[in-house]
N, C-alpha and C. Protein backbone atom coordinates (compact mmCIF):
# COMPACT_ATOMS: atom_id res chain seq x y z
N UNK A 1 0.84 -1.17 0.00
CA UNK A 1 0.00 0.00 0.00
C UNK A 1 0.89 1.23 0.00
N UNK A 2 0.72 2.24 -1.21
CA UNK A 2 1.63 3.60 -1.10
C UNK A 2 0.27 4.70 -0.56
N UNK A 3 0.92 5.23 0.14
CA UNK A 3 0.30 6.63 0.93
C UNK A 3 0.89 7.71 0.63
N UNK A 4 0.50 8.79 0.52
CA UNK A 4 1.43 10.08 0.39
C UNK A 4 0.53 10.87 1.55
N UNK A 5 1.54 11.50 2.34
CA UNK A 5 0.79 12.55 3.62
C UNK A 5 1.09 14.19 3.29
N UNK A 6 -0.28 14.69 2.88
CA UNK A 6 0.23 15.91 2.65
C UNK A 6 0.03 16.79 3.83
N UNK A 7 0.19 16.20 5.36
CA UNK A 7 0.30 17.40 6.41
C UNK A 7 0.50 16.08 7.38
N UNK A 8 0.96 17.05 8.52
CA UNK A 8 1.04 15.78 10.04
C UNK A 8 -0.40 15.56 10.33
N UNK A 9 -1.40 16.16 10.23
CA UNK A 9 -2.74 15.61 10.40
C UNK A 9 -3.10 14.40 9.92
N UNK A 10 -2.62 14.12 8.40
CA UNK A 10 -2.74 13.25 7.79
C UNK A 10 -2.54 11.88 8.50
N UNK A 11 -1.28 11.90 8.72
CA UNK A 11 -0.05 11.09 9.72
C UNK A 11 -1.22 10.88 10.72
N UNK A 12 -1.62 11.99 11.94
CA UNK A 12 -2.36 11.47 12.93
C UNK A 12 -3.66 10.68 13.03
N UNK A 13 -4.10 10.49 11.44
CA UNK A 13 -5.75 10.57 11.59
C UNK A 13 -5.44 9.13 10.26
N UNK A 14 -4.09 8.82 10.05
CA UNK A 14 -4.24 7.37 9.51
C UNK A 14 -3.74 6.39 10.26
N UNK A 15 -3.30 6.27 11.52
CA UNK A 15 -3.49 4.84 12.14
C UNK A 15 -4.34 5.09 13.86
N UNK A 16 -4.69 4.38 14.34
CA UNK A 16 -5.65 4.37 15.38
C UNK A 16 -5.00 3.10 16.63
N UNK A 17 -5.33 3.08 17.57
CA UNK A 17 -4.74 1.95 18.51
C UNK A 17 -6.01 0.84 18.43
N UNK A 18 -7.46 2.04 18.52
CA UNK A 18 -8.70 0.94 18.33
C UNK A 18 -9.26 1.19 16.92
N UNK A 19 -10.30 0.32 17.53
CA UNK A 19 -11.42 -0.17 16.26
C UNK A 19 -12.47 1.14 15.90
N UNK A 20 -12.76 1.80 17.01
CA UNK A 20 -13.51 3.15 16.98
C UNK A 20 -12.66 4.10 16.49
N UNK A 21 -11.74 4.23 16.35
CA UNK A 21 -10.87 5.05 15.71
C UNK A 21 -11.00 6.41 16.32
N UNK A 22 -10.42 6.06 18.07
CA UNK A 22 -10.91 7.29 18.91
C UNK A 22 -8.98 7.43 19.33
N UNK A 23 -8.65 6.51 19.76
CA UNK A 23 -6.97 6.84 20.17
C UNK A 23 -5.98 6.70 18.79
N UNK A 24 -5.35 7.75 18.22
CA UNK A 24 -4.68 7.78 17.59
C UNK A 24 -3.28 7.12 18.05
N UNK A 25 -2.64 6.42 17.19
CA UNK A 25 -1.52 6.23 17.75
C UNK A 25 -0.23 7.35 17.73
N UNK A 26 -0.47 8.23 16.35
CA UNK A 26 0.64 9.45 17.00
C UNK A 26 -0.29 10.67 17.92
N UNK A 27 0.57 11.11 18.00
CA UNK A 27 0.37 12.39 19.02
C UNK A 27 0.35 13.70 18.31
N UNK A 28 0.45 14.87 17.80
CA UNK A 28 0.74 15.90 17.06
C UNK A 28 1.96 16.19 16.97
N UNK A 29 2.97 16.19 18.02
CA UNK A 29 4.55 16.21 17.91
C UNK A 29 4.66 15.17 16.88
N UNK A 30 4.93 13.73 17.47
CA UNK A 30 5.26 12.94 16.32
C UNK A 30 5.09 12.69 15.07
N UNK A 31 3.55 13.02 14.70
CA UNK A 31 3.04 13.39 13.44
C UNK A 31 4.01 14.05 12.93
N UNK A 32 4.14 15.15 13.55
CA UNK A 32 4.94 16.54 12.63
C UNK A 32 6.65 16.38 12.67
N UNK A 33 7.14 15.42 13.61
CA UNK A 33 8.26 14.54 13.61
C UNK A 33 8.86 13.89 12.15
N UNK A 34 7.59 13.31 12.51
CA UNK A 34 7.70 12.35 10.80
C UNK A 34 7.30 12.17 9.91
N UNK A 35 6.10 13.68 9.88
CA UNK A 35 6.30 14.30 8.28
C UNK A 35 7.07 14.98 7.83
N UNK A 36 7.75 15.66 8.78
CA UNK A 36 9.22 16.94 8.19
C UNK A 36 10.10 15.34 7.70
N UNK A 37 10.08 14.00 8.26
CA UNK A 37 11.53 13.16 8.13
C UNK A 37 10.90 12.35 6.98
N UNK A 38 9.63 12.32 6.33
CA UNK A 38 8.87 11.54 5.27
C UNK A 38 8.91 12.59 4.36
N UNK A 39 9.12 13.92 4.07
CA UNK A 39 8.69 14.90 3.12
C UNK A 39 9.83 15.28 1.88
N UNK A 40 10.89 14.36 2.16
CA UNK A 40 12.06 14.95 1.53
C UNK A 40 11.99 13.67 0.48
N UNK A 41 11.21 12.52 1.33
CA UNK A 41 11.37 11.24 0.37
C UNK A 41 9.99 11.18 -0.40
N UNK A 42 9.27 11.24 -0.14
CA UNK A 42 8.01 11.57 -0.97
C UNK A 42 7.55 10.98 -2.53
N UNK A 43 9.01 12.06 -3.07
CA UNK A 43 9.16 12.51 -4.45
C UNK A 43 9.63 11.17 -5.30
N UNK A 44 9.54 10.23 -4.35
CA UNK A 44 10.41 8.88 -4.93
C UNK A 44 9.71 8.07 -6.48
N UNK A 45 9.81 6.83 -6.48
CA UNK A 45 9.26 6.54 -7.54
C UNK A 45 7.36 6.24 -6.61
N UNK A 46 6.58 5.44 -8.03
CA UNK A 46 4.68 5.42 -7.74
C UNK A 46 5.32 4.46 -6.69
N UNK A 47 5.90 3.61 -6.50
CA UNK A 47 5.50 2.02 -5.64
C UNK A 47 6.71 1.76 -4.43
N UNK A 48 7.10 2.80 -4.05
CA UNK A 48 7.61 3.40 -3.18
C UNK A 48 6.76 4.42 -1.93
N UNK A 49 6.22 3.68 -0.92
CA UNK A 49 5.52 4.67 -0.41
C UNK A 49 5.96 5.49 0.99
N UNK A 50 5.35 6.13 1.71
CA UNK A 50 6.23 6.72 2.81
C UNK A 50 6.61 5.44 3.85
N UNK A 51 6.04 4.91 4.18
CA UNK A 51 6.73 3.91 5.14
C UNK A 51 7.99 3.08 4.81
N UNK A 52 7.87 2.70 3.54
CA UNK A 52 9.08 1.96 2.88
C UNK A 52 10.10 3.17 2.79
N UNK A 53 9.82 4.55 2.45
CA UNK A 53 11.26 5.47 2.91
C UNK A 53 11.61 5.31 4.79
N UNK A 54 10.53 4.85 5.46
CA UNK A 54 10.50 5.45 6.98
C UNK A 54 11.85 4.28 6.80
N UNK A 55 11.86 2.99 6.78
CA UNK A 55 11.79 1.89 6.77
C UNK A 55 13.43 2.15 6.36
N UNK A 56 13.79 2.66 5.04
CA UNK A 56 15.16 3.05 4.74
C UNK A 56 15.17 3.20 5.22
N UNK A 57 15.02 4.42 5.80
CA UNK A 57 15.85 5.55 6.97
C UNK A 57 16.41 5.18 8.05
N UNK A 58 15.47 4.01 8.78
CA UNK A 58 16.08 3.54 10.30
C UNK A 58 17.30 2.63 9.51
N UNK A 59 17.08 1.63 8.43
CA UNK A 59 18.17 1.02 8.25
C UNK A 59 19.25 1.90 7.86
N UNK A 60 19.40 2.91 7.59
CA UNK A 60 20.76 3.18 6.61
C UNK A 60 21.38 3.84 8.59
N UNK A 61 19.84 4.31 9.33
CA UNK A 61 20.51 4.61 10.43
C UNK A 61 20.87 3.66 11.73
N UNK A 62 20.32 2.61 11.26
CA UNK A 62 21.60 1.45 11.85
C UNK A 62 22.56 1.27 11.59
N UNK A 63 22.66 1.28 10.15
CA UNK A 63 24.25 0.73 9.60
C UNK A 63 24.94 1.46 9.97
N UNK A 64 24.94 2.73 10.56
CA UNK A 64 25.53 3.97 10.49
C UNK A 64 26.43 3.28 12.15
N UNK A 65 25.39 2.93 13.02
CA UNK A 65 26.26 2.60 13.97
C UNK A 65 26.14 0.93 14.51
N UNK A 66 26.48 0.63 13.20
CA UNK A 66 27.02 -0.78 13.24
C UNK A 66 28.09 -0.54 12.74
N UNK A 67 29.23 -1.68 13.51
CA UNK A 67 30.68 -1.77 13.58
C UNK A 67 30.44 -2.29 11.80
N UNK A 68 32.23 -2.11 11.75
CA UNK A 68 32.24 -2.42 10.12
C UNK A 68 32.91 -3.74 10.24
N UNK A 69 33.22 -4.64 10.72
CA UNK A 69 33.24 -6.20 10.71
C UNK A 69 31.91 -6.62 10.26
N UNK A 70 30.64 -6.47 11.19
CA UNK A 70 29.46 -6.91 10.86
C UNK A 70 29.03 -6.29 9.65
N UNK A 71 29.09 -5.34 9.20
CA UNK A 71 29.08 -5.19 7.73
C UNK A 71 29.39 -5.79 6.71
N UNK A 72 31.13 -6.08 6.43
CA UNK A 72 31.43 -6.73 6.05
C UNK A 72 30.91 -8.02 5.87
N UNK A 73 30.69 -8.60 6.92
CA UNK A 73 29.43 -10.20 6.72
C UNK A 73 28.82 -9.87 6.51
N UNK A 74 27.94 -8.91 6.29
CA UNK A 74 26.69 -9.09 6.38
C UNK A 74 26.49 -8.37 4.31
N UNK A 75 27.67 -7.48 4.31
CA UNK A 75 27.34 -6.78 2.67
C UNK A 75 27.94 -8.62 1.75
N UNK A 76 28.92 -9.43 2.29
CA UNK A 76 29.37 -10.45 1.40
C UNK A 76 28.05 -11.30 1.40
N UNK A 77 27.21 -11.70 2.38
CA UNK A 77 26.35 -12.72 2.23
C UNK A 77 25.03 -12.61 1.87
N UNK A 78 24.96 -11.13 2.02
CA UNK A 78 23.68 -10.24 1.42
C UNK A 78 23.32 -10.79 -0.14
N UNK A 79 23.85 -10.95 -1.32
CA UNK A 79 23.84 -11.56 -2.75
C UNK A 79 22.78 -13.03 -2.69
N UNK A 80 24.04 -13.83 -1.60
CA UNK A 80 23.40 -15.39 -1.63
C UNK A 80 21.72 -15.38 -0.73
N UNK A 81 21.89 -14.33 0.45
CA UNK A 81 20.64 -14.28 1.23
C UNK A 81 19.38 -14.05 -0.14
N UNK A 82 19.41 -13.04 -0.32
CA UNK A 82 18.63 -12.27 -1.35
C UNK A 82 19.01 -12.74 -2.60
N UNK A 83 19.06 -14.18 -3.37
CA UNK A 83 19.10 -14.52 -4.36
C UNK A 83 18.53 -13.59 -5.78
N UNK A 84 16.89 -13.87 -5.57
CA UNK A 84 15.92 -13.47 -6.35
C UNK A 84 16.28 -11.62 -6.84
N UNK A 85 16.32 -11.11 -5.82
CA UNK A 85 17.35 -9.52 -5.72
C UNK A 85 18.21 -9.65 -7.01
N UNK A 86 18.97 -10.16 -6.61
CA UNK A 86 20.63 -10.86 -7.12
C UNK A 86 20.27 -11.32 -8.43
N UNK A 87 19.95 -11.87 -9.03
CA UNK A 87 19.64 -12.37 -9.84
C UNK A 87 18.19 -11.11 -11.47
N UNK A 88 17.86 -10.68 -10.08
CA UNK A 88 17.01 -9.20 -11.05
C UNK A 88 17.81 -8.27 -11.53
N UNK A 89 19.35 -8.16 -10.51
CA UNK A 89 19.95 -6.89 -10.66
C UNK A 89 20.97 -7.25 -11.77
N UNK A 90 21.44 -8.50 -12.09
CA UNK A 90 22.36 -9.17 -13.05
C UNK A 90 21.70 -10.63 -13.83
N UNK A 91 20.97 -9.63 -14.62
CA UNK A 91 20.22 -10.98 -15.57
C UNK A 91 20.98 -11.77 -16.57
N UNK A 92 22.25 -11.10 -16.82
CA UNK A 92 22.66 -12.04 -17.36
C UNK A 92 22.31 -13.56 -17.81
C-alpha cells in the first residue's frame, strides 16, 4: 500500500490503537516529527511509499552505527541471502 501525507494531520488521523478510531496512535509532535523526516522522500518513484522510505531511513541509520566487521558479513552474504534480488539486478 503507497500513501502520500500531505500534512502531520494526515499522519495522525491514519493509524488508530482501536477499532472506533478514537486513540490515535501518534500524538501531534510525532506526526509533525515524521512528516518533516517523510517529506524529503516523498518525491520517490509510484511504488515506493512513505513507510518503505521510513523503513530506509532507520536502516541506513543502523548501519551507520554498526561496527564495520558486521558489515562486512553481512554486505558479502547479502547476494546469496537475497538470491531473487541478485539475480534481477544481473540478468545475465
Amino acid at each position: 500500500m503507497t500513501q502520500k501525507f500531505q500534512s502531520p494531520e494526515d499522519i495522525e488521523k491514519s493509524a488508530y490503537h482501536d477499532k472506533a478510531l478514537t486513540k490515535p496512535i501518534f500524538k501531534k509532535r510525532e506526526a509533525t516529527a515524521l512528516f518533516n523526516m517523510l517529506s524529503p522522500m516523498q518525491g520517490g518513484a509510484e511504488d515506493v511509499g512513505a513507510y518503505d522510505a521510513l523503513i530506509r531511513r532507520m536502516i541506513y541509520f543502523v548501519r551507520g552505527w554498526t561496527p564495520q566487521f558486521v558489515l562486512n558479513v553481512t554486505d558479502s552474504t547479502a547476494p546469496y541471502v537475497f538470491i531473487l534480488k541478485t539475480m534481477e539486478s544481473n540478468p545475465s
